[in-house]
Protein backbone atom coordinates (compact mmCIF):
# COMPACT_ATOMS: atom_id res chain seq x y z
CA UNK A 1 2.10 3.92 -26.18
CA UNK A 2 5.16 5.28 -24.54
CA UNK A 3 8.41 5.37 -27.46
CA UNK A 4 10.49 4.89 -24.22
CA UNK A 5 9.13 0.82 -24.48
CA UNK A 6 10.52 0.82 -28.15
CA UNK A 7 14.32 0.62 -26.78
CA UNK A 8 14.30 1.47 -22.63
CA UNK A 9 14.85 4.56 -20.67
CA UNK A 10 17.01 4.82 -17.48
CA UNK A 11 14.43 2.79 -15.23
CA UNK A 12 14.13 0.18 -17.34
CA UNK A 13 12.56 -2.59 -18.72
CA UNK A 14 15.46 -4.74 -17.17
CA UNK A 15 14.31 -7.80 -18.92
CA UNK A 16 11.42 -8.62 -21.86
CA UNK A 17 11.22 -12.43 -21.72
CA UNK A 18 8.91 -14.29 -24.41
CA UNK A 19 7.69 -17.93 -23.56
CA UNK A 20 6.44 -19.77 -25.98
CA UNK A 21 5.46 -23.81 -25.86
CA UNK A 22 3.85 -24.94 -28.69
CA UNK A 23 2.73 -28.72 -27.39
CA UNK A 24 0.72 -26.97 -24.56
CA UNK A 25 -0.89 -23.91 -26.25
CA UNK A 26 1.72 -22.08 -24.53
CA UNK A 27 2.45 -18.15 -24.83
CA UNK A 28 3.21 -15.48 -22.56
CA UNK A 29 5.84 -12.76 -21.91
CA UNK A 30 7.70 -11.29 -18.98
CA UNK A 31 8.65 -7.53 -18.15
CA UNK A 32 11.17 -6.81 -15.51
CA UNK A 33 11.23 -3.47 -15.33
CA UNK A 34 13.16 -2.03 -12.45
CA UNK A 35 14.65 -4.51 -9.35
CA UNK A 36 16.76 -1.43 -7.80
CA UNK A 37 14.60 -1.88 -4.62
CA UNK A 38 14.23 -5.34 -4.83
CA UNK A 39 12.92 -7.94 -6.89
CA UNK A 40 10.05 -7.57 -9.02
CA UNK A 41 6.45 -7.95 -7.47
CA UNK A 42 3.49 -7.78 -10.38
CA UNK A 43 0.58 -9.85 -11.24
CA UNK A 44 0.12 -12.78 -14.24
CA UNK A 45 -2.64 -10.94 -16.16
CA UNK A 46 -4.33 -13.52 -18.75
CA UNK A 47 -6.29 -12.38 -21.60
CA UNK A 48 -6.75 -13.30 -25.33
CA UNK A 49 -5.42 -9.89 -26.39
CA UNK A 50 -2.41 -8.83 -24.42
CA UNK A 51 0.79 -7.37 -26.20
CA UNK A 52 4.29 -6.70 -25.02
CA UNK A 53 3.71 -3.22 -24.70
CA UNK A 54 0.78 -3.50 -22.30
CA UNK A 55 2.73 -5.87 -20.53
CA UNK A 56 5.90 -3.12 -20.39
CA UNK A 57 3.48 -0.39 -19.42
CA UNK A 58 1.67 -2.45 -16.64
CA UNK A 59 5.11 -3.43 -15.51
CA UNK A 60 6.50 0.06 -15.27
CA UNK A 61 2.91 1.39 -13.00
CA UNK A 62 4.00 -1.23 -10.99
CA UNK A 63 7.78 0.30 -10.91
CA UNK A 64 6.23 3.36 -10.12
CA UNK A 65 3.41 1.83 -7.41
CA UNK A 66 5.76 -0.24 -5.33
CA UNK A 67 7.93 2.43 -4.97
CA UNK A 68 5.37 5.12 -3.68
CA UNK A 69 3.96 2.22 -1.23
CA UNK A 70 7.49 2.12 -0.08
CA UNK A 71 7.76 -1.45 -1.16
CA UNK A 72 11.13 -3.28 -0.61
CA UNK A 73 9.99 -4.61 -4.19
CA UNK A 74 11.11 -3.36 -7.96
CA UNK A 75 8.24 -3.45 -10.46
CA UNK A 76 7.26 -6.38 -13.23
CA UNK A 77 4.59 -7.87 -14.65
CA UNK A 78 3.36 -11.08 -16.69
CA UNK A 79 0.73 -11.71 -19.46
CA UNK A 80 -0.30 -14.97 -20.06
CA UNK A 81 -2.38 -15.42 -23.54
CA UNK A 82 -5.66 -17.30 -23.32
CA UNK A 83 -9.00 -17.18 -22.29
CA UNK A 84 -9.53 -16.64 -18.30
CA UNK A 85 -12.99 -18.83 -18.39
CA UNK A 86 -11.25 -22.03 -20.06
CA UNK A 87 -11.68 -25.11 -18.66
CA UNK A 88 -9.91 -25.55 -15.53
CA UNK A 89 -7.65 -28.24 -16.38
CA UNK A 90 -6.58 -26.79 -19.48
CA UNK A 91 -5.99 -23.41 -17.37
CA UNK A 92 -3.58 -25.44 -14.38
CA UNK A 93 -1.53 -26.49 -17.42
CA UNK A 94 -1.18 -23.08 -18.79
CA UNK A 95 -0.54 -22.31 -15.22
CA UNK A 96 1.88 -24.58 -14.20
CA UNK A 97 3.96 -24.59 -17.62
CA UNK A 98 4.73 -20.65 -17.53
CA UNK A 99 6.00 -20.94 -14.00
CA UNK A 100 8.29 -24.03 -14.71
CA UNK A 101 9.53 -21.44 -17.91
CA UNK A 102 10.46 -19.12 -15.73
CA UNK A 103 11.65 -20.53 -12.69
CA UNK A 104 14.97 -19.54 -13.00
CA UNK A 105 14.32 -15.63 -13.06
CA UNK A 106 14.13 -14.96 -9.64
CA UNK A 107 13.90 -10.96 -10.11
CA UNK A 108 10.18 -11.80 -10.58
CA UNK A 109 7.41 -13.29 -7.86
CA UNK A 110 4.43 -14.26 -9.26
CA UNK A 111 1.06 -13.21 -7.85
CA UNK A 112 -2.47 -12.77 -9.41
CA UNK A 113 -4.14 -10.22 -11.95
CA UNK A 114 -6.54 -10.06 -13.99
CA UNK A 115 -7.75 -13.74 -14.87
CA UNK A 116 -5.95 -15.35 -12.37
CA UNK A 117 -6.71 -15.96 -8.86
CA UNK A 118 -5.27 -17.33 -5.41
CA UNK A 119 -5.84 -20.97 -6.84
CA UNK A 120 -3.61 -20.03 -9.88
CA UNK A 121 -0.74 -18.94 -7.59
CA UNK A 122 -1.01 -21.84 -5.47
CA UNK A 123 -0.40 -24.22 -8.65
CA UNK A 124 2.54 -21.92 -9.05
CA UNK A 125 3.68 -22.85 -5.63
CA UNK A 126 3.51 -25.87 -6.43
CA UNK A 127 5.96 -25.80 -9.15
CA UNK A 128 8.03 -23.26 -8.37
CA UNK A 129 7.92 -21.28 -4.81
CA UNK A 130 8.11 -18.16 -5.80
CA UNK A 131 4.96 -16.55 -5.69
CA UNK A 132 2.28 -14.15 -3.30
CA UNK A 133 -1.20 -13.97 -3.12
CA UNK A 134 -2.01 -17.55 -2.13
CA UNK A 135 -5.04 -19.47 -0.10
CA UNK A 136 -5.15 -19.44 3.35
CA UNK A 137 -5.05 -23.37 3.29
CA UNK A 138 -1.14 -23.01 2.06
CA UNK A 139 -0.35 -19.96 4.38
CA UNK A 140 -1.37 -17.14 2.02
CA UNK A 141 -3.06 -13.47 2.38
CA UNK A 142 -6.46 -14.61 -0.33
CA UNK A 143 -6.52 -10.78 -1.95
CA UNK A 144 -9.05 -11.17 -4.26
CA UNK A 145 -11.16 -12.43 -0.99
CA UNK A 146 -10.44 -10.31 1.27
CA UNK A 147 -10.46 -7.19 -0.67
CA UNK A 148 -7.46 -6.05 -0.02
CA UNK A 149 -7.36 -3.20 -3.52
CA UNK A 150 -11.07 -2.29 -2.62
CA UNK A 151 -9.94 -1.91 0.95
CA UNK A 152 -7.45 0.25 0.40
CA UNK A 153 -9.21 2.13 -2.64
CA UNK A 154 -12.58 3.02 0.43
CA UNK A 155 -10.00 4.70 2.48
CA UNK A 156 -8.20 6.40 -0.99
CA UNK A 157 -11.86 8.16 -1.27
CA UNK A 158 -11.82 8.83 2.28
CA UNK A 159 -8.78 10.69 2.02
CA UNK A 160 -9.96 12.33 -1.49
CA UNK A 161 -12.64 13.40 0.01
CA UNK A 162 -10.82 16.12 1.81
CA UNK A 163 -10.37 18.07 -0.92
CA UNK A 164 -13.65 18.07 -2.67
CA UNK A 165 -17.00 19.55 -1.24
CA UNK A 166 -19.44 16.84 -0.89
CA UNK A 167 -18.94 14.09 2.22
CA UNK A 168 -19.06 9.92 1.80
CA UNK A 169 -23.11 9.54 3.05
CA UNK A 170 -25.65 9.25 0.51
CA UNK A 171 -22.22 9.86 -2.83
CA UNK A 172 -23.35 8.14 -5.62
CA UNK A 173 -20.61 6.34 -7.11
CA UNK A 174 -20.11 4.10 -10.47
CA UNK A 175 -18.16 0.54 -11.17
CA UNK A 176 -16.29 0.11 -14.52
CA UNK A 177 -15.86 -3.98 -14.05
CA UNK A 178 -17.64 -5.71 -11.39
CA UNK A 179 -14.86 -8.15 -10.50
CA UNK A 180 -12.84 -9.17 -7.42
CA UNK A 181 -11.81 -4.69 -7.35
CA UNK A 182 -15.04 -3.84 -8.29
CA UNK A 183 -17.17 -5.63 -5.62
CA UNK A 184 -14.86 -5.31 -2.84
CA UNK A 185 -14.34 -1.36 -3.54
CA UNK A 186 -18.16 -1.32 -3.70
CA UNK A 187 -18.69 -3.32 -0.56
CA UNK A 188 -16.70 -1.30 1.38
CA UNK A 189 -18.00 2.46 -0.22
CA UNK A 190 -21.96 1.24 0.53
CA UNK A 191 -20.86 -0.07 3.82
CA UNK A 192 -19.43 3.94 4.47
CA UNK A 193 -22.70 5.17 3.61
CA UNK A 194 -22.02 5.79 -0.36
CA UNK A 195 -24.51 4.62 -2.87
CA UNK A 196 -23.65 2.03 -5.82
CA UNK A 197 -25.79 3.37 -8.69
CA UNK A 198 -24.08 1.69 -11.83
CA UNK A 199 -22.05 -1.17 -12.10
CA UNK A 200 -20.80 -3.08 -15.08
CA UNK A 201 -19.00 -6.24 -16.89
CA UNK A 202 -18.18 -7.20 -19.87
CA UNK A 203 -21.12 -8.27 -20.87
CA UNK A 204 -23.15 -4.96 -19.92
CA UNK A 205 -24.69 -2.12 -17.40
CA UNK A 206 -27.03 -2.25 -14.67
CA UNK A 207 -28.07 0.71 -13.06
CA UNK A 208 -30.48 2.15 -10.79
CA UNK A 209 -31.26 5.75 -9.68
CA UNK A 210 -31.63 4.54 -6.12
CA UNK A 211 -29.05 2.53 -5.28
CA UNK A 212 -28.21 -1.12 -5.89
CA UNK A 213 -28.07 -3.85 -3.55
CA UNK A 214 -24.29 -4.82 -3.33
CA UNK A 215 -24.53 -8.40 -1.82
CA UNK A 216 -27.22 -9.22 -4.23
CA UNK A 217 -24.84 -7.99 -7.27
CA UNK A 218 -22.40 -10.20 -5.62
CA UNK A 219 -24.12 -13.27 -4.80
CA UNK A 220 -25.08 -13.52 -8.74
CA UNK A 221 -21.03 -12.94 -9.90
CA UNK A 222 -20.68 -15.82 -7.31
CA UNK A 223 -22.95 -18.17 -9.50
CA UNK A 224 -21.57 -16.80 -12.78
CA UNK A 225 -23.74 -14.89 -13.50
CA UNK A 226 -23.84 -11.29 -14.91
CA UNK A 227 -24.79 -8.11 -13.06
CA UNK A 228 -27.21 -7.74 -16.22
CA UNK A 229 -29.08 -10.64 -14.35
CA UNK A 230 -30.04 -8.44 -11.21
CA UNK A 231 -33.38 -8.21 -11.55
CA UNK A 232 -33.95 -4.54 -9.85
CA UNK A 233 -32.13 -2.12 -12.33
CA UNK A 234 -32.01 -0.64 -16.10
CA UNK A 235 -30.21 -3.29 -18.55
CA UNK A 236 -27.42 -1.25 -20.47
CA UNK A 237 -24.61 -2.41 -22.82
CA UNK A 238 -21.12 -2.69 -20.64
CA UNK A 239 -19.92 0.76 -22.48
CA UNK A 240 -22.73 2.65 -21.31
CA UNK A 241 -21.12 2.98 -17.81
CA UNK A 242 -19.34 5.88 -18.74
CA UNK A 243 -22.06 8.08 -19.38
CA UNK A 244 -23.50 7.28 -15.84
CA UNK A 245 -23.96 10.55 -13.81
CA UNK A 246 -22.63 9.98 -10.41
CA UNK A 247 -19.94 11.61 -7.80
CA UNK A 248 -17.38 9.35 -8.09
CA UNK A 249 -16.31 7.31 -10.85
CA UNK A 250 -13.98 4.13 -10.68
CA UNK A 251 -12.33 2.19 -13.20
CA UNK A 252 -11.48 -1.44 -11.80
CA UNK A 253 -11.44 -3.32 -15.77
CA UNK A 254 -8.84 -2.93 -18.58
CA UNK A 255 -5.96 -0.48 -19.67
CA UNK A 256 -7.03 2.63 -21.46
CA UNK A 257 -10.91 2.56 -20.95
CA UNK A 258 -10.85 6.24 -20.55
CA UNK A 259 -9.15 8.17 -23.23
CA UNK A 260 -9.05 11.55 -25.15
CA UNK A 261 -11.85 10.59 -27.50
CA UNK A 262 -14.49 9.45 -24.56
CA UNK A 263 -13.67 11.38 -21.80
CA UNK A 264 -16.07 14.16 -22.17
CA UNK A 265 -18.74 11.45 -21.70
CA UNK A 266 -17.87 11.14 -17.97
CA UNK A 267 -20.50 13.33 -15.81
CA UNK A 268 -18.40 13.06 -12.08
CA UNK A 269 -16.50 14.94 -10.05
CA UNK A 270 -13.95 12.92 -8.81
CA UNK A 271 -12.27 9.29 -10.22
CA UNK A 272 -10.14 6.84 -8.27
CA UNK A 273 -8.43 4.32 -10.55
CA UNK A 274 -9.14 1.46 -9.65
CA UNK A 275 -7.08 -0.68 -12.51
CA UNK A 276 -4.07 -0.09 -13.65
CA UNK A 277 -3.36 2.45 -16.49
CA UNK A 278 -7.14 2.70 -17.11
CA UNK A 279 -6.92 6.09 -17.89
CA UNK A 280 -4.43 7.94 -20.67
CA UNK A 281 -2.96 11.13 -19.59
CA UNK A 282 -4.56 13.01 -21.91
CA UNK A 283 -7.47 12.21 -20.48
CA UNK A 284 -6.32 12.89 -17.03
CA UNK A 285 -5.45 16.16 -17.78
CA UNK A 286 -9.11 17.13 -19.55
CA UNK A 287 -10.37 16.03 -16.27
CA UNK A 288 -8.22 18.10 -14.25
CA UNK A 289 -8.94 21.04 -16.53
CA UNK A 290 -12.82 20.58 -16.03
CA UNK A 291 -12.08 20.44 -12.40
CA UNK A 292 -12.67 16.59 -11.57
CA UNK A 293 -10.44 15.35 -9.48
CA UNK A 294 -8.56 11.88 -10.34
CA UNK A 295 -6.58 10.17 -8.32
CA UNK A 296 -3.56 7.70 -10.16
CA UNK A 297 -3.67 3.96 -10.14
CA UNK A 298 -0.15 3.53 -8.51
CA UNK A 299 -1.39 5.13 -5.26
CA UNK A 300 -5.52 4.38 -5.58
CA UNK A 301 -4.69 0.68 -6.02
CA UNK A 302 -1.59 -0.26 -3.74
CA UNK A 303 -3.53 -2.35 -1.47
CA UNK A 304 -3.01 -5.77 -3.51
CA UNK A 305 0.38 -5.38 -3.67
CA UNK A 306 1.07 -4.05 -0.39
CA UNK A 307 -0.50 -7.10 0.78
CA UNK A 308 1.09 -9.21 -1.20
CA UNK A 309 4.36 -8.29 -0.01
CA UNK A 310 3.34 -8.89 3.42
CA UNK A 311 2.24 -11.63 3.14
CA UNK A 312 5.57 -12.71 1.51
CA UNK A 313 7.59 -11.87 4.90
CA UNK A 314 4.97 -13.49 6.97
CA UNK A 315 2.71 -11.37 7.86
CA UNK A 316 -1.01 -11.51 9.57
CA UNK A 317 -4.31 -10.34 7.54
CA UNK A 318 -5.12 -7.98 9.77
CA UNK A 319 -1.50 -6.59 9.70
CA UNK A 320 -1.60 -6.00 6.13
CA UNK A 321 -4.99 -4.07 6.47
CA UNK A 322 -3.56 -1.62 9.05
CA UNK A 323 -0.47 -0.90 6.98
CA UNK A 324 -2.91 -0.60 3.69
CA UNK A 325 -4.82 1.74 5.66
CA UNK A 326 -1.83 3.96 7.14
CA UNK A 327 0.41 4.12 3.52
CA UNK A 328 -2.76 4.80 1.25
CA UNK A 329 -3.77 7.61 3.36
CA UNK A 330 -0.54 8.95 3.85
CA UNK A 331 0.22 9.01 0.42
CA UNK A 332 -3.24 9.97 -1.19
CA UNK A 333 -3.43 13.03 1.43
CA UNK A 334 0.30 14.09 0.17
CA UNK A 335 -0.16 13.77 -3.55
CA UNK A 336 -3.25 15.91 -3.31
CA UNK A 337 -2.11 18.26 -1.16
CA UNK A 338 1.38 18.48 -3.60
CA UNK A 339 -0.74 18.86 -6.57
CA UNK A 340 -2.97 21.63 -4.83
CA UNK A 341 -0.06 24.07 -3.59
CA UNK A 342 2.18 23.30 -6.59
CA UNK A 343 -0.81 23.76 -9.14
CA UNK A 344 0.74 20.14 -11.43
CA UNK A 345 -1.81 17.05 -11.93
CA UNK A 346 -2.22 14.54 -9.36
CA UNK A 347 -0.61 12.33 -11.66
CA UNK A 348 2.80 14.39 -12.03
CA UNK A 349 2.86 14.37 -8.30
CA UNK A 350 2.18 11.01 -7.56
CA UNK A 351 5.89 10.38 -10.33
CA UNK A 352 7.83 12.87 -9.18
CA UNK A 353 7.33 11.15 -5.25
CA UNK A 354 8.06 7.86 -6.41
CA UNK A 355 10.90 8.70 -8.95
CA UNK A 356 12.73 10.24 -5.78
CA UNK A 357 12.52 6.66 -4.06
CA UNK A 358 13.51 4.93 -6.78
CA UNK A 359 16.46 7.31 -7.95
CA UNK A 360 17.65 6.86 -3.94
CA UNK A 361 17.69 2.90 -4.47
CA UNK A 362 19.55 3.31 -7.84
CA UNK A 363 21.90 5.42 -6.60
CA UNK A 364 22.84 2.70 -3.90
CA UNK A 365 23.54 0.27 -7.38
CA UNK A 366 27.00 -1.00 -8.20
CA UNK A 367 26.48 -0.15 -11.63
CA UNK A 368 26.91 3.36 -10.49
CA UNK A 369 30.59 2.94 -9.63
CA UNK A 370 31.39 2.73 -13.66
């Protein structure tokens, strides 16, 4: 954990908001982190464990990713404690309360995470407005259904590609977290020509040597089931996914998966994050000092977001693909390429590009004239 959570740093947090309703089962917290470019875009993650400090760090990646997509959007997030698979009503009331507690912090818009979905954000319409990432049937961009992070995450390895020496037919690749990331990223890699060999939940590993069948894998997550249930593959525990030899590796589950302790299990050459802060910097740099090449979350996993914002000044699905397509590219190919010829991580280049964009809007702040 970063001290600079303990008390702030120049970016931020703006805001830490706790929200607490004891009649409903009711707890959650807020991070504003940084609005200087507008306000605060970020998903309501929910999840029995969260802390205020994941909830700062996931809000600050999203500081940091909204500001390298060239977002007119600050960064934030939500966490929203509870379990994800409770009953639905109980969930809508959850739901619907921390939106009403909040409704009057309009640096933040509300859009979906980890255990929320397009249904969650439209009972947050409902209550409030404020929010991205809704069904179609109330004039929303579905993300989750459309892949719009494993869209842009496909072209991410395109790009990646580029500077590694093996091509996109027949590249075995891995899944950390077969969820609405997970399949979409792997729909779109096997539909390139890439090979699924492993992919995982939390309740365990499936693998297979010669490739998995993608729409089967999600056809069973669509009856609840787990990918331990396809019926074609080696039955693991969910941690064993690491250890999975393959070409490309991608993290699309929880914060800190990869870390200094585990990271010389990973047998790939290149990994795309993904979800957000899934791996610590110390672990990034071990894997750029074995030669692996790992692309950040803020840039791998822009597409949700970027659609999201479209979608929040009206615009089309297809729209929002294109301009997923064209900033992901842009900026994969020019992290890489400033990481190559300056010899620093992808990681410090990826900062140091957004840091410039968001210094520029800070600098445009009235705060500055005192």
């Amino acid at each position: 954990m970063n001290d600079i959570f303990s008390f702030g740093d120049e970016l931020g947090p703006l805001k830490i908001i706790h929200v607490q309703e004891p009649a409903i089962g009711l707890k959650g917290i807020l991070v504003v982190d940084n609005v200087a470019k507008g306000p605060s875009i970020g998903g309501v993650r929910m999840a029995a464990d969260v802390t205020v400090e994941e909830c700062a760090r996931l809000a600050r990646a999203m500081t940091f990713k909204n500001a390298a997509a060239g977002l007119p959007y600050g960064g934030g997030k939500a966490v929203l404690m509870g379990d994800p698979k409770m009953p639905k009503h109980e969930k809508q009331i959850l739901i619907r309360g921390f939106a009403n507690a909040l409704k009057e912090v309009e640096q933040y818009i509300f859009a979906p995470d980890m255990g929320t979905d397009e249904e969650c954000m439209a009972w947050v319409k409902d209550e409030i407005g404020r929010v991205v990432g809704l069904p179609r049937e109330v004039g929303g961009i579905p993300l989750d259904e459309i892949g719009a992070t494993g869209w842009g995450l496909s072209h991410v390895v395109d790009v990646a590609l580029e500077f590694c020496d093996f091509n996109i037919e027949g590249t075995r690749f891995a899944v950390q977290g077969f969820g609405a990331v997970g399949k979409n990223v792997s729909k779109f890699l096997s539909q390139d020509g890439a090979i699924a060999v492993a992919v995982s939940d939390s309740t365990g590993t499936v693998y297979n040597p010669d490739g998995l069948d993608i729409k089967k894998l999600i056809a069973l997550k669509a009856e609840g089931k787990s990918v331990t249930d396809y019926p074609d593959g080696e039955k693991r525990d969910a941690g064993a996914i690491i250890d999975i030899e393959c070409d490309i590796w991608i993290p699309a589950a929880r914060p800190d998966v990869i870390h200094e302790d585990n990271v010389h299990r990973l047998n790939t050459k290149m990994v795309v994050e993904g979800a957000n802060i899934p791996v610590t910097q110390g672990a990034e740099k071990i894997l750029h000092d074995k030669g692996i090449l790992c692309v950040p979350d803020f840039i791998a996993n822009a597409g949700g977001v970027i659609c999201a914002a479209m979608e929040y000044q009206g615009a089309s699905q297809s729209a929002a693909f294109a301009t997923i397509e064209e900033k992901l590219r842009r900026n994969t190919r020019e992290v890489l390429q400033t990481a190559k010829q300056e010899k620093i991580l992808p990681r410090e280049a990826s900062l140091n590009m957004a840091r410039k964009r968001i210094d520029r809007a800070m600098s445009f702040r009235r705060w500055n004239l005192f």
